[in-house]
Each structure stands twice: as C-alpha cells, then as structure tokens.
PDB file of N, CA and C in Angstrom:
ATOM      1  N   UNK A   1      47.717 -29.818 108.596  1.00  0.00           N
ATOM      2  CA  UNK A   1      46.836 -29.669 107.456  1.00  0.00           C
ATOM      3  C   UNK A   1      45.785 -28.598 107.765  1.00  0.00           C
ATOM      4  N   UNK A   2      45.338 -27.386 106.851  1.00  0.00           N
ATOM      5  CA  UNK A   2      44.604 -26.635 106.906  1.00  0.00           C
ATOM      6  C   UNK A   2      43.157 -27.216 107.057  1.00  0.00           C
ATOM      7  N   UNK A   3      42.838 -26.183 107.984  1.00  0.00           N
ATOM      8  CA  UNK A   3      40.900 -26.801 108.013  1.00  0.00           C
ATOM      9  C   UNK A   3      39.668 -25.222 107.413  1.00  0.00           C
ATOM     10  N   UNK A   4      39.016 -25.823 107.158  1.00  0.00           N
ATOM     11  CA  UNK A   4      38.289 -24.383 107.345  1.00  0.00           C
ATOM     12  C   UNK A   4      37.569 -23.982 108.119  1.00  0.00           C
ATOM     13  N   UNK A   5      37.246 -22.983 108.422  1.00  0.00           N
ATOM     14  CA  UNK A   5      35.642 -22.327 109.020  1.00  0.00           C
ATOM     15  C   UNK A   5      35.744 -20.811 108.407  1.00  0.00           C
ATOM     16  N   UNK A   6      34.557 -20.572 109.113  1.00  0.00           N
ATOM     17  CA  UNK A   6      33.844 -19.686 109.085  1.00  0.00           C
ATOM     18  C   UNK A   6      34.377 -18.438 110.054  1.00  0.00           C
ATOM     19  N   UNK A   7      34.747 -17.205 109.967  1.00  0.00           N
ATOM     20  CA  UNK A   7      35.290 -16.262 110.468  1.00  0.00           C
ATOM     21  C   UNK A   7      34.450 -14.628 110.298  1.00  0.00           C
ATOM     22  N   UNK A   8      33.684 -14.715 111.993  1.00  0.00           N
ATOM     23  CA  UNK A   8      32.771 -13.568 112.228  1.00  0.00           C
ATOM     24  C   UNK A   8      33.352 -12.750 112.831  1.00  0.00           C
ATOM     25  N   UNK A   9      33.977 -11.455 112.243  1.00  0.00           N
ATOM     26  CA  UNK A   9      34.453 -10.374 112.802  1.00  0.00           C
ATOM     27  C   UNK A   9      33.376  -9.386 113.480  1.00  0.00           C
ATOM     28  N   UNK A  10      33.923  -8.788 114.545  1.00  0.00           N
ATOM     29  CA  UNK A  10      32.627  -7.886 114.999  1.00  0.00           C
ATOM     30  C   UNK A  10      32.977  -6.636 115.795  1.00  0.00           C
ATOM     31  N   UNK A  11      32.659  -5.934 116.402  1.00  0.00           N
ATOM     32  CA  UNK A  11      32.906  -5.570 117.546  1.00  0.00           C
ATOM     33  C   UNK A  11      32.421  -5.816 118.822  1.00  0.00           C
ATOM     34  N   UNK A  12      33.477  -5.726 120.277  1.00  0.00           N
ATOM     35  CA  UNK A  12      33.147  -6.563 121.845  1.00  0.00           C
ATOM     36  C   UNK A  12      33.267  -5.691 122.406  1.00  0.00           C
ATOM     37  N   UNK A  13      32.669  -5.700 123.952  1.00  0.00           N
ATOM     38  CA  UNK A  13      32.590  -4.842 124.969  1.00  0.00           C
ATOM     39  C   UNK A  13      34.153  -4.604 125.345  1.00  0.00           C
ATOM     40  N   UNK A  14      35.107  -5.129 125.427  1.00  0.00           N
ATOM     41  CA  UNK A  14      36.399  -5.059 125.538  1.00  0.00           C
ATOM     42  C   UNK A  14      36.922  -3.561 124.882  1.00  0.00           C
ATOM     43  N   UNK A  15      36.806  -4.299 123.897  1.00  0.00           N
ATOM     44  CA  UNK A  15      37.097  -3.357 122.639  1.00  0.00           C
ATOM     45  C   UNK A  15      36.458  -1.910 122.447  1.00  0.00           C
ATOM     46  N   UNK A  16      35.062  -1.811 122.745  1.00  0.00           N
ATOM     47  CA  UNK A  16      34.805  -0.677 123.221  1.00  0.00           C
ATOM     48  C   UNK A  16      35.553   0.145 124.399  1.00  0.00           C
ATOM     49  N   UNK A  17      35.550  -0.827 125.798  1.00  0.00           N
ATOM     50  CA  UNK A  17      36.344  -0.084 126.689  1.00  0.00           C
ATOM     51  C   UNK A  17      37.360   0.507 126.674  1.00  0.00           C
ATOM     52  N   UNK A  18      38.260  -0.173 125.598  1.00  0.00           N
ATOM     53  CA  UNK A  18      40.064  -0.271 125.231  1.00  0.00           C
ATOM     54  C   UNK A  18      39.970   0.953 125.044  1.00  0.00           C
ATOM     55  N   UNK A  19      39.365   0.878 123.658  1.00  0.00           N
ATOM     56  CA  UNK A  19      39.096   2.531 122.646  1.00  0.00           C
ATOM     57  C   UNK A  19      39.225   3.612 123.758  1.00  0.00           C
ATOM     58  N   UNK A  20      38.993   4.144 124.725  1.00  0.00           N
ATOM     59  CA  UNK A  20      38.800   5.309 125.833  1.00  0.00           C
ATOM     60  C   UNK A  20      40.141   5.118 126.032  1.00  0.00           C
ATOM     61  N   UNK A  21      41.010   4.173 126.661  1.00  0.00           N
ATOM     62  CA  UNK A  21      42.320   4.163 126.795  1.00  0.00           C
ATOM     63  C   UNK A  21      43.747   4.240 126.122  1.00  0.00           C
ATOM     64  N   UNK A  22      42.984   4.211 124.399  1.00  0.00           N
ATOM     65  CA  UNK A  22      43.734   4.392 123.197  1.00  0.00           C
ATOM     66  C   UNK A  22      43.811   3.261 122.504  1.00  0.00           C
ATOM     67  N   UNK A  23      44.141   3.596 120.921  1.00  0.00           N
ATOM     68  CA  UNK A  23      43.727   2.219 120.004  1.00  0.00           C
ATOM     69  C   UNK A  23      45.271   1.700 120.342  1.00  0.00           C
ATOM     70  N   UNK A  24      45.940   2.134 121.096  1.00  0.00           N
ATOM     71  CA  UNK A  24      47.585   1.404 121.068  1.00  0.00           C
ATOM     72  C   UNK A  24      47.693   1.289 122.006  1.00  0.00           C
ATOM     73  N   UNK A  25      47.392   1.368 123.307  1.00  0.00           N
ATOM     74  CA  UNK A  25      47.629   0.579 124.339  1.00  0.00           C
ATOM     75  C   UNK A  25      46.954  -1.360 124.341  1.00  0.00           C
ATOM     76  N   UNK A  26      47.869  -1.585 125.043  1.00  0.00           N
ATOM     77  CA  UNK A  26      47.270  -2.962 125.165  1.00  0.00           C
ATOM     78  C   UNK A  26      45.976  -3.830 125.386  1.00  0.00           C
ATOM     79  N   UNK A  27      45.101  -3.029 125.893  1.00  0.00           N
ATOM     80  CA  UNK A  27      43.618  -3.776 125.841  1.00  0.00           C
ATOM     81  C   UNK A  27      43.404  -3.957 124.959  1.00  0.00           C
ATOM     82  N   UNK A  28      43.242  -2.971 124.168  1.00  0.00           N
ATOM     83  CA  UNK A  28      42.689  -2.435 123.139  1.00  0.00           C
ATOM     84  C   UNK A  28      43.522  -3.710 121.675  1.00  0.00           C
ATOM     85  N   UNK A  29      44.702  -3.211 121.946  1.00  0.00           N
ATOM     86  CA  UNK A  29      45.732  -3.984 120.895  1.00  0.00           C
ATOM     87  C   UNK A  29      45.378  -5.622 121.061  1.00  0.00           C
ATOM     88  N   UNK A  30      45.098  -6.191 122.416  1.00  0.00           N
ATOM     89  CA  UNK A  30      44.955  -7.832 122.573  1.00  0.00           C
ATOM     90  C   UNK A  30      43.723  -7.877 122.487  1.00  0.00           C
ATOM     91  N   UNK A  31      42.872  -6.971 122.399  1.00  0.00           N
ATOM     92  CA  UNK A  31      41.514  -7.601 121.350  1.00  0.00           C
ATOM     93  C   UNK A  31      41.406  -7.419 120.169  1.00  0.00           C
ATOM     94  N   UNK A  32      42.157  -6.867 119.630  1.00  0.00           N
ATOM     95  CA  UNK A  32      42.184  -6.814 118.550  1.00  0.00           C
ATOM     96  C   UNK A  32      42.943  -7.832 117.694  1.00  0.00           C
ATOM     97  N   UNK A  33      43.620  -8.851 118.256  1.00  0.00           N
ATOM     98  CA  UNK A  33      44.654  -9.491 117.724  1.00  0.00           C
ATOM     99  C   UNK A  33      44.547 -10.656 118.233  1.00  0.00           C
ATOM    100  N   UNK A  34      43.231 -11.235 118.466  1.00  0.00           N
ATOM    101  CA  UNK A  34      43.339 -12.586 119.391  1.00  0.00           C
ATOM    102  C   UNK A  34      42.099 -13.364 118.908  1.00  0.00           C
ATOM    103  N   UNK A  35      42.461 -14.144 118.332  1.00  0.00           N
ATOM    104  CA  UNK A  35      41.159 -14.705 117.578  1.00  0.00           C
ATOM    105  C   UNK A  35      40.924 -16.340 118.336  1.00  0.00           C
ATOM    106  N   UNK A  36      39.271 -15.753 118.736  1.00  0.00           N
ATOM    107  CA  UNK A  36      38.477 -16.578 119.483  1.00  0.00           C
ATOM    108  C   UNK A  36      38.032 -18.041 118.922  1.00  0.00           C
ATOM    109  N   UNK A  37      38.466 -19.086 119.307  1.00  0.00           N
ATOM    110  CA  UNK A  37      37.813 -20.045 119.208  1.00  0.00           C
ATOM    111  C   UNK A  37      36.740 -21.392 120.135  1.00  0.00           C
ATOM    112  N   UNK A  38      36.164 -21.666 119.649  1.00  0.00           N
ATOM    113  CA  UNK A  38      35.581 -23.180 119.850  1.00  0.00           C
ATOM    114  C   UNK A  38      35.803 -23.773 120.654  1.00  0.00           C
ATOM    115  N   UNK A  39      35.373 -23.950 122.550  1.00  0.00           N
ATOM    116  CA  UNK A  39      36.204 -24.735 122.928  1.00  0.00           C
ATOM    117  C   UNK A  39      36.803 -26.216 122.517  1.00  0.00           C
ATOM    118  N   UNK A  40      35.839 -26.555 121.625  1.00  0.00           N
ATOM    119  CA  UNK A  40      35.865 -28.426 121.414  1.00  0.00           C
ATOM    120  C   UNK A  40      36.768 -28.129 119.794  1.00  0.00           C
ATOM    121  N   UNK A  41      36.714 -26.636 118.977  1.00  0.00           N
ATOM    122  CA  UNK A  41      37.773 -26.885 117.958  1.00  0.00           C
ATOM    123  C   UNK A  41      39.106 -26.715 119.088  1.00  0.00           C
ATOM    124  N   UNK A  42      39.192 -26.260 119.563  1.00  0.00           N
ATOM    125  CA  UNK A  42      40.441 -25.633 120.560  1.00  0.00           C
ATOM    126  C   UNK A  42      41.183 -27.069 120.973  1.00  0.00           C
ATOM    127  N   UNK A  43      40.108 -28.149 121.748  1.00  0.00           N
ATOM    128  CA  UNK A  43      40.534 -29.037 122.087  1.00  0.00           C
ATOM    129  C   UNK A  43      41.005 -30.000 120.684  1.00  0.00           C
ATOM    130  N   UNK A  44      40.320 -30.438 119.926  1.00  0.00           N
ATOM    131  CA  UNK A  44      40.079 -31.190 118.878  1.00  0.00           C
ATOM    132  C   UNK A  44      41.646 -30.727 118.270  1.00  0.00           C
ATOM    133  N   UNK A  45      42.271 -29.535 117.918  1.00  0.00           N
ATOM    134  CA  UNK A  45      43.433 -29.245 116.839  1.00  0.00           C
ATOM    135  C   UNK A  45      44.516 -29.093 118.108  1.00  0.00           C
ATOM    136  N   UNK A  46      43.950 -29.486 119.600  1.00  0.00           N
ATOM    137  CA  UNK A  46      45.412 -29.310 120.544  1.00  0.00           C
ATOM    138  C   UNK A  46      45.967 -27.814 120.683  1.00  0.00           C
ATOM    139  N   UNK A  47      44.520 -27.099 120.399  1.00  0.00           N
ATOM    140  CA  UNK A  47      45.615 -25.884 120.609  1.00  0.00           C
ATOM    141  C   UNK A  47      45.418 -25.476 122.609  1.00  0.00           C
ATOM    142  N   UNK A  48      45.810 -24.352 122.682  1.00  0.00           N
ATOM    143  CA  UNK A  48      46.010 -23.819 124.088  1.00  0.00           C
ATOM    144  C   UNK A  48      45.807 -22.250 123.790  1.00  0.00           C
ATOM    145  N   UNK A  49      45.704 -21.314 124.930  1.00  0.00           N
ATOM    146  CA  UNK A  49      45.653 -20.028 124.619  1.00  0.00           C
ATOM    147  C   UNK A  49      46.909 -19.690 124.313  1.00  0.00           C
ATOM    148  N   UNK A  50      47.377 -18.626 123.414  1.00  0.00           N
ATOM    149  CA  UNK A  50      48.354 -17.916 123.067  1.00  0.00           C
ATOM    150  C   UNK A  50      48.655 -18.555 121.953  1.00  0.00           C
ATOM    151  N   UNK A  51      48.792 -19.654 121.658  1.00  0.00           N
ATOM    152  CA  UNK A  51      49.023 -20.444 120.218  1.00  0.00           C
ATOM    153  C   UNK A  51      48.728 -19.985 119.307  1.00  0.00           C
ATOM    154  N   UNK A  52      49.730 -19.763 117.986  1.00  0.00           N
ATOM    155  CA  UNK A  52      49.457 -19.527 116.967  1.00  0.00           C
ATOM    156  C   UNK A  52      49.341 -19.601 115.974  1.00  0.00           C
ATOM    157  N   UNK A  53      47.828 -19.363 114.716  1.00  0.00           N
ATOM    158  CA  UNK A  53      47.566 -19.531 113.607  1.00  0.00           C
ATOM    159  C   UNK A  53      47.892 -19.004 112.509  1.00  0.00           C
ATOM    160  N   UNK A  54      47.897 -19.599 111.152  1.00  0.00           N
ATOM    161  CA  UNK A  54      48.070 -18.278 110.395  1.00  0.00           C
ATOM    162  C   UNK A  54      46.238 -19.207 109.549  1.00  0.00           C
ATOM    163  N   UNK A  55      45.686 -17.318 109.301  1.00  0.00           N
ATOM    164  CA  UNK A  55      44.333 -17.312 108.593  1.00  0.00           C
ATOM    165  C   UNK A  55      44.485 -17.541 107.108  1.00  0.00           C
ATOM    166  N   UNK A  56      44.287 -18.125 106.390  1.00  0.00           N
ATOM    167  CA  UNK A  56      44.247 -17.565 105.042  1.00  0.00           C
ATOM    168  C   UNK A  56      42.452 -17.598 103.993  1.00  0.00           C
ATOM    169  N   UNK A  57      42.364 -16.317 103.813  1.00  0.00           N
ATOM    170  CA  UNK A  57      40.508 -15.699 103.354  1.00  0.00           C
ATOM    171  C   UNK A  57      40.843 -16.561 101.868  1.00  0.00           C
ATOM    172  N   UNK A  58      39.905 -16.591 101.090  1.00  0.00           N
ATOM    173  CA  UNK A  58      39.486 -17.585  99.419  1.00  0.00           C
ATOM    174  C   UNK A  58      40.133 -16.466  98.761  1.00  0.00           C
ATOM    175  N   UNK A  59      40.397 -15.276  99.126  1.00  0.00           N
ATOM    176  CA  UNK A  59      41.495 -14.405  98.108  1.00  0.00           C
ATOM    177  C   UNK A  59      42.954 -14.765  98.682  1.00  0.00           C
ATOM    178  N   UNK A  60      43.051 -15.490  99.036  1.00  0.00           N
ATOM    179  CA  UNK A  60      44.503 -15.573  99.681  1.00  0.00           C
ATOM    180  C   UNK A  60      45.706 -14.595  99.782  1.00  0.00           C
ATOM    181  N   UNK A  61      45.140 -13.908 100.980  1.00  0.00           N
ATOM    182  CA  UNK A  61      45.214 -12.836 102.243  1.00  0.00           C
ATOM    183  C   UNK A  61      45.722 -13.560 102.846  1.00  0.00           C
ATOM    184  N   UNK A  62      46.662 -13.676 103.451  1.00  0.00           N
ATOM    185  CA  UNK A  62      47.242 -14.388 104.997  1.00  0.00           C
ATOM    186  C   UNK A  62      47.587 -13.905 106.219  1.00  0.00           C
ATOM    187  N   UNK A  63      47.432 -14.207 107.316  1.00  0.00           N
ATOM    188  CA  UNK A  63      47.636 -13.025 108.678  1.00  0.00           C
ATOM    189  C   UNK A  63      47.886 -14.595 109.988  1.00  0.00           C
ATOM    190  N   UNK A  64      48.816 -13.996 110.428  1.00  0.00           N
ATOM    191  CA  UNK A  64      49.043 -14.894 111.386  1.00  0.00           C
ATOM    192  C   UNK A  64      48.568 -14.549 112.757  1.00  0.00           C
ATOM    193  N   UNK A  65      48.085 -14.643 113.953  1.00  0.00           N
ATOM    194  CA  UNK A  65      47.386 -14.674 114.857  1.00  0.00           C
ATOM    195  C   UNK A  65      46.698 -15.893 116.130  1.00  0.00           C
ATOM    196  N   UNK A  66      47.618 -14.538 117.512  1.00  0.00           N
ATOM    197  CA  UNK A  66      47.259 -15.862 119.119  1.00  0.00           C
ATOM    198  C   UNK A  66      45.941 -16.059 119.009  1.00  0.00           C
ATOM    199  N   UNK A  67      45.702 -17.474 119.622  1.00  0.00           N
ATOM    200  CA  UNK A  67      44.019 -18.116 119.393  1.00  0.00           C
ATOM    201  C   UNK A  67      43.536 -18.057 121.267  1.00  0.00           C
ATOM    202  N   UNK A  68      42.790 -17.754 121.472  1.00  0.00           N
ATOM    203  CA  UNK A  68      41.950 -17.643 123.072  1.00  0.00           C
ATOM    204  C   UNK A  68      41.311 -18.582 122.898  1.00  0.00           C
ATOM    205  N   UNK A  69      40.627 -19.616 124.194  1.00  0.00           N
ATOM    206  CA  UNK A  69      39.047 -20.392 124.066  1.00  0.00           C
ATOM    207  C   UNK A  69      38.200 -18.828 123.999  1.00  0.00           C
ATOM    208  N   UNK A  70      36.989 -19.392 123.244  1.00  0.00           N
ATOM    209  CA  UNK A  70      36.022 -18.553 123.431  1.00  0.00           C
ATOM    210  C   UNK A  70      34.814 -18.986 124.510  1.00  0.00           C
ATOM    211  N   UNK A  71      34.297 -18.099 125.410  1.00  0.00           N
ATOM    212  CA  UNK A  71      33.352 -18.346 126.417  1.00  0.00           C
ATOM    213  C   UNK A  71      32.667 -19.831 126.332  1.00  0.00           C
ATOM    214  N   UNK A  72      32.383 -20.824 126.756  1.00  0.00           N
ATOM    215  CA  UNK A  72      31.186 -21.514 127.162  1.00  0.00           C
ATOM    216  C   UNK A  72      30.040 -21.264 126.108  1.00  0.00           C
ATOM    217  N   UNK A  73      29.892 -21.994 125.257  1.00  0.00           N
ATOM    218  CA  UNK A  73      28.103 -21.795 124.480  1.00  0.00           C
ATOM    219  C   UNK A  73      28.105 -20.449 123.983  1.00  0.00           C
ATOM    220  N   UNK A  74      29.472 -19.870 123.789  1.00  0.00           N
ATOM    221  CA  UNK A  74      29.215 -18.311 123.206  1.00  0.00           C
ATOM    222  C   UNK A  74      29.512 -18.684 121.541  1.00  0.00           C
ATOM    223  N   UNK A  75      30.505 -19.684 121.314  1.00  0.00           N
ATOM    224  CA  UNK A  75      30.707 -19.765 120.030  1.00  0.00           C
ATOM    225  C   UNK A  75      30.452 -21.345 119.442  1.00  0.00           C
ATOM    226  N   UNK A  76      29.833 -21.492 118.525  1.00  0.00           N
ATOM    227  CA  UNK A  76      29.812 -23.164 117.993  1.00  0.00           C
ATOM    228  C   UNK A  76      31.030 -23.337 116.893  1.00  0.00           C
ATOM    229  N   UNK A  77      31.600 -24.810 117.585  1.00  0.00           N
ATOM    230  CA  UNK A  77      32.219 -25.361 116.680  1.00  0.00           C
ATOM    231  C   UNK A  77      32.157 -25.393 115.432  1.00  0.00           C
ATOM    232  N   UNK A  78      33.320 -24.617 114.641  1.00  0.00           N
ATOM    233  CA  UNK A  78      33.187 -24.483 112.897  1.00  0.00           C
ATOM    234  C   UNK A  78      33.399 -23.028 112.891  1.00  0.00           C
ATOM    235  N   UNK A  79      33.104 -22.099 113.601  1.00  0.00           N
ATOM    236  CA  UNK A  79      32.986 -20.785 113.914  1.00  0.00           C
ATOM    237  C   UNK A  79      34.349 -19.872 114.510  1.00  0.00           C
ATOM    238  N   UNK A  80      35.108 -18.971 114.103  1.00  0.00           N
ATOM    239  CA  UNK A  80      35.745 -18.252 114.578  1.00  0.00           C
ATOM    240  C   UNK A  80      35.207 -17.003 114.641  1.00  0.00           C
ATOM    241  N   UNK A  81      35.398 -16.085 116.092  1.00  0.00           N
ATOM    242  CA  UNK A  81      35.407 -14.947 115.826  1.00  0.00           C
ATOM    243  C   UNK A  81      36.905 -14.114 116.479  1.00  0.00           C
ATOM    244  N   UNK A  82      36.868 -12.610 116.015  1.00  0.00           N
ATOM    245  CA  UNK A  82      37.854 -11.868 116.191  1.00  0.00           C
ATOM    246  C   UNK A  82      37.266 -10.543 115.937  1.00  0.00           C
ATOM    247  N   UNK A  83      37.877  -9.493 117.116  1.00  0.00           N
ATOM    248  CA  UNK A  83      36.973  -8.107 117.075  1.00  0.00           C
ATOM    249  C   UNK A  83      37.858  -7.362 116.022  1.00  0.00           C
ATOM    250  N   UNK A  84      36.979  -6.449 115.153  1.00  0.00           N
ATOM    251  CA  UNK A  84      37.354  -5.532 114.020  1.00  0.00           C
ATOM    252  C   UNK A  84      38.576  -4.915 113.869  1.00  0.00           C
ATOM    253  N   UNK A  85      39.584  -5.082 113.494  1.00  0.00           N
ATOM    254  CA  UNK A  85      40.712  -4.042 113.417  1.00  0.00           C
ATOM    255  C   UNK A  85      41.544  -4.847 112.012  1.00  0.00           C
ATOM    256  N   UNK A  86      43.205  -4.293 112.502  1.00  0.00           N
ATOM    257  CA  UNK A  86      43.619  -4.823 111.447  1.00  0.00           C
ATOM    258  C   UNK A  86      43.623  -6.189 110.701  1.00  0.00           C
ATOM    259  N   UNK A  87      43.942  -7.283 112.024  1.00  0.00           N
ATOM    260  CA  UNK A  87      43.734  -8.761 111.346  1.00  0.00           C
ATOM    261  C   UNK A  87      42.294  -8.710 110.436  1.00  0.00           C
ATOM    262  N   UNK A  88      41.233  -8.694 110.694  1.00  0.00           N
ATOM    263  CA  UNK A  88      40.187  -8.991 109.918  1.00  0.00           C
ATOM    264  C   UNK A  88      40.340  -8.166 108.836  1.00  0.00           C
ATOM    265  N   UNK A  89      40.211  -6.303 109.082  1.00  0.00           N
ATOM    266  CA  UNK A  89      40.385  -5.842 107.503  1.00  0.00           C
ATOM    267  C   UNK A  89      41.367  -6.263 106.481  1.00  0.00           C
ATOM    268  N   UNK A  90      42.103  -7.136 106.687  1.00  0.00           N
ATOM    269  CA  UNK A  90      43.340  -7.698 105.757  1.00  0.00           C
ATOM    270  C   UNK A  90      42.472  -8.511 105.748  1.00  0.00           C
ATOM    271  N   UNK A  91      41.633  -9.603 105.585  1.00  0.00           N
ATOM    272  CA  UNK A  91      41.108 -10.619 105.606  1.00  0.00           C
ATOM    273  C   UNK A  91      39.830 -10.210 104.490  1.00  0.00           C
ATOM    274  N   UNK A  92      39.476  -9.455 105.010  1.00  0.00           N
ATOM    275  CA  UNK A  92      38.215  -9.156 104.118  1.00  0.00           C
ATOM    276  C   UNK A  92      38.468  -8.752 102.535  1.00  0.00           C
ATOM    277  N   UNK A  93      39.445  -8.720 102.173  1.00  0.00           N
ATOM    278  CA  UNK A  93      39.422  -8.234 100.487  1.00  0.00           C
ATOM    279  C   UNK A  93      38.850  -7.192 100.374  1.00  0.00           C
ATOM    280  N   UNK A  94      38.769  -6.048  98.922  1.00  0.00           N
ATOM    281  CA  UNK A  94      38.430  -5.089  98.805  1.00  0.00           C
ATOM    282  C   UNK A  94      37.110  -4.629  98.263  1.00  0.00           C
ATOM    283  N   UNK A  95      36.344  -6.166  97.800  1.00  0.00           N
ATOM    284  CA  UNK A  95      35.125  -5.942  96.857  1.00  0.00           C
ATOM    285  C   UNK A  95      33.920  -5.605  97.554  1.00  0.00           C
ATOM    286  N   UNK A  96      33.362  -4.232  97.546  1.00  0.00           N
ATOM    287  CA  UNK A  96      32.028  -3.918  98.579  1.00  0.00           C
ATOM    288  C   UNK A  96      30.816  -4.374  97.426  1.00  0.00           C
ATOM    289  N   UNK A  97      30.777  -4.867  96.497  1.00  0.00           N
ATOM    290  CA  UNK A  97      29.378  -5.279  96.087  1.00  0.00           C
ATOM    291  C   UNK A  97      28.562  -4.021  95.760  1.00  0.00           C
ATOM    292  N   UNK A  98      28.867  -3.135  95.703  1.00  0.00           N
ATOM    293  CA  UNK A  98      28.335  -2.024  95.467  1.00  0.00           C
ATOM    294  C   UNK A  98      27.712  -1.000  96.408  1.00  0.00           C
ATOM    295  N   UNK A  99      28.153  -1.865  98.020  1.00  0.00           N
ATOM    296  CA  UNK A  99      27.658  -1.563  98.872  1.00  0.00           C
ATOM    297  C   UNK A  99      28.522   0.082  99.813  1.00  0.00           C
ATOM    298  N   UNK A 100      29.598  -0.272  99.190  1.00  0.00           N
ATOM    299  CA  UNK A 100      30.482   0.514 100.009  1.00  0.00           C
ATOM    300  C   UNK A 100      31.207  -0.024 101.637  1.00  0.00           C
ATOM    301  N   UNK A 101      30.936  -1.035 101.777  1.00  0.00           N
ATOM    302  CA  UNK A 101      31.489  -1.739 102.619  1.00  0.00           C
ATOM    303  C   UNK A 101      32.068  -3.060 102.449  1.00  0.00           C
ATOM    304  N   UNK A 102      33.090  -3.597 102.393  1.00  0.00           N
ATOM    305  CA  UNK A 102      33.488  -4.959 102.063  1.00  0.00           C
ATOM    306  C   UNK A 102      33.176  -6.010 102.877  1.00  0.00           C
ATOM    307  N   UNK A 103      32.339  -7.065 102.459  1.00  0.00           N
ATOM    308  CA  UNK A 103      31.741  -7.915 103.065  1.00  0.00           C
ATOM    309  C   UNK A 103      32.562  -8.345 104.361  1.00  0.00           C
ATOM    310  N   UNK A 104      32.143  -8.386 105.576  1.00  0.00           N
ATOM    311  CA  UNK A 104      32.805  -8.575 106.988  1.00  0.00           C
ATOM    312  C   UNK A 104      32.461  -9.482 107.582  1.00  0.00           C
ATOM    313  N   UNK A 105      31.240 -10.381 107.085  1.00  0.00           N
ATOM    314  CA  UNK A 105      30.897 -11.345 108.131  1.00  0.00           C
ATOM    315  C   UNK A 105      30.617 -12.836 107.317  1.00  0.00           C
ATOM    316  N   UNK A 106      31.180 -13.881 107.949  1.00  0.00           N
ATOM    317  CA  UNK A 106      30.778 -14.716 106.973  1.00  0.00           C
ATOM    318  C   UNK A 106      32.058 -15.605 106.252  1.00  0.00           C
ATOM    319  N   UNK A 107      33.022 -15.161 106.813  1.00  0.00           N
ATOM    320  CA  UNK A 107      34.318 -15.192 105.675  1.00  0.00           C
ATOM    321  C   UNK A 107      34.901 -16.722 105.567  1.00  0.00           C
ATOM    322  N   UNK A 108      35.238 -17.271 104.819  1.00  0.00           N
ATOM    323  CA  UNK A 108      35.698 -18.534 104.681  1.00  0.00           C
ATOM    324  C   UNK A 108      36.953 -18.171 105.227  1.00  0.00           C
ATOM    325  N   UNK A 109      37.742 -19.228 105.994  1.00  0.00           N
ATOM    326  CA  UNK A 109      39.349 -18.945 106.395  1.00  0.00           C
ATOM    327  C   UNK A 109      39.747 -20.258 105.971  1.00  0.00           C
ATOM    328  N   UNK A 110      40.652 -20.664 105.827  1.00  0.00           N
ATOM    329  CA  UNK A 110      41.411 -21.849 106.520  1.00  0.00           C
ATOM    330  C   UNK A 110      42.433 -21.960 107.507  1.00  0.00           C
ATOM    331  N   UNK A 111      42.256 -22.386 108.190  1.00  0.00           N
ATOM    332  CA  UNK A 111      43.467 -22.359 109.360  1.00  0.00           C
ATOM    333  C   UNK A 111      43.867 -23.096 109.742  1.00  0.00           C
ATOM    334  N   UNK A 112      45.293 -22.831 109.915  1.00  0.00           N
ATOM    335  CA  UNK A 112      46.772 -23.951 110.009  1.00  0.00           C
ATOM    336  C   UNK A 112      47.201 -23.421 111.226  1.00  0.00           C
ATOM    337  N   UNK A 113      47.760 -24.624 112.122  1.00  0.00           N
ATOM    338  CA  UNK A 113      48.658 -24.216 113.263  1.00  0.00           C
ATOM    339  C   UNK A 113      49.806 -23.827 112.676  1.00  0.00           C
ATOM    340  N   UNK A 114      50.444 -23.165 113.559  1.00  0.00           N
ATOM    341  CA  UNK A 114      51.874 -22.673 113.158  1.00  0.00           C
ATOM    342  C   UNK A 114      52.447 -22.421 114.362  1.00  0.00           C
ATOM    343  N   UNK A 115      52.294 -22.154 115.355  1.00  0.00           N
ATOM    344  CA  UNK A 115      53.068 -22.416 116.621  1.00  0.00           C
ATOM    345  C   UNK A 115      52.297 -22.598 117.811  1.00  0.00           C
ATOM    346  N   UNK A 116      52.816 -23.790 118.486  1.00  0.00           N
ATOM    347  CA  UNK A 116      51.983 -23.833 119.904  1.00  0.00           C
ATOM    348  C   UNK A 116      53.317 -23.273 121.245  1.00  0.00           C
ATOM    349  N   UNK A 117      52.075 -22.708 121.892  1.00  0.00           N
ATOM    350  CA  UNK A 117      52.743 -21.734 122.929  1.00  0.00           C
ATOM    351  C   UNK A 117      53.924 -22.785 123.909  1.00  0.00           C
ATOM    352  N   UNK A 118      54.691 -22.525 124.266  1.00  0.00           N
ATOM    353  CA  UNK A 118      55.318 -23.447 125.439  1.00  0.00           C
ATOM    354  C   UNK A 118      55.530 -22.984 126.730  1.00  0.00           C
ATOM    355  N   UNK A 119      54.538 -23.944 127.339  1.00  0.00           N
ATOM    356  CA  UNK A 119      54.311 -23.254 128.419  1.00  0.00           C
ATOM    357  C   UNK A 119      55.686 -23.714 129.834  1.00  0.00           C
TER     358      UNK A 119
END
C-alpha cells in the first residue's frame, strides 16, 4: 500500500564531485538515482539499500528508483531526499508559478515498494 511523504530534491557534495568526472559516469549517475531515506522509514516499510520504489508526484508522474538509508539525524522520518537530475525533474511537473522555475522542494510523493533487493 502506498504511503506518502514529502520529497526534498537538492543538490550534494557527491554530486558536485561526480560533475568533474562527467554527468555519465557512475558517481555522478548513482547520485543521481538513489533516493535517500529515513532510517526508522527504511526500517518501518522493511526496506534495505538497493531496494526498489516507484515515486508517484499529485500530478501523477511516476519514476521508479534504488532507496539508500540516509545518514544518522540527517533526515526525519516522513522526509525523502534525492539529488537534482532526472528522477526529480520528472517529478516536479511543469507549472513555475510565474516564477520560471518549477516548484522543487516540498513535493508530495507516494511511495510503493516494488522490489526488494536479494541479497
């Protein structure tokens, strides 16, 4: 059964570093594609690292994506994050509010397991 939260895209020191080594090599590509969670949601829905979700945003956008724990006290339960690239801009919809940027932070998701890794 789908749950929701909250989904803060951003940019990470990772992700900065990657960028120097190219947006297609692999650093770069597995931060971009690895969406951070909660350790206690992590525990709570049974997931593990590499396991995978699919997102779906209140425009129903869908993107499937491996889940990481996120650091110790870096993220609170209810909270996802994931650094800027393609998963999130599919997520975000097209409406900038007049701003010229389409709202990026903040995003309602719901998220469903869809495969756990076997280890």
């Amino acid at each position: 059964m789908p749950e929701t939260f909250i989904l803060i895209p951003g940019r990470t020191s990772d992700q900065g570093c990657g960028i120097s080594e190219g947006k297609f090599e692999q650093k770069y590509q597995t931060e971009i594609n690895t969406l951070q969670v909660a350790p206690g949601d992590m525990e709570r829905l049974g997931l593990a690292k590499g396991d995978r979700v699919r997102l779906t945003s209140q425009l129903g956008q869908q993107v499937e994506v491996a889940v990481t724990p996120a650091k110790k006290d870096e993220l609170p339960e209810g909270l996802l994050f994931i650094a800027y690239g393609d998963i999130s801009s599919r997520l975000m919809g097209g409406d900038t509010h007049g701003s010229g940027m389409p709202t990026s932070k903040g995003l309602d998701v719901q998220l469903e397991v869809i495969d756990k890794d076997v280890k």
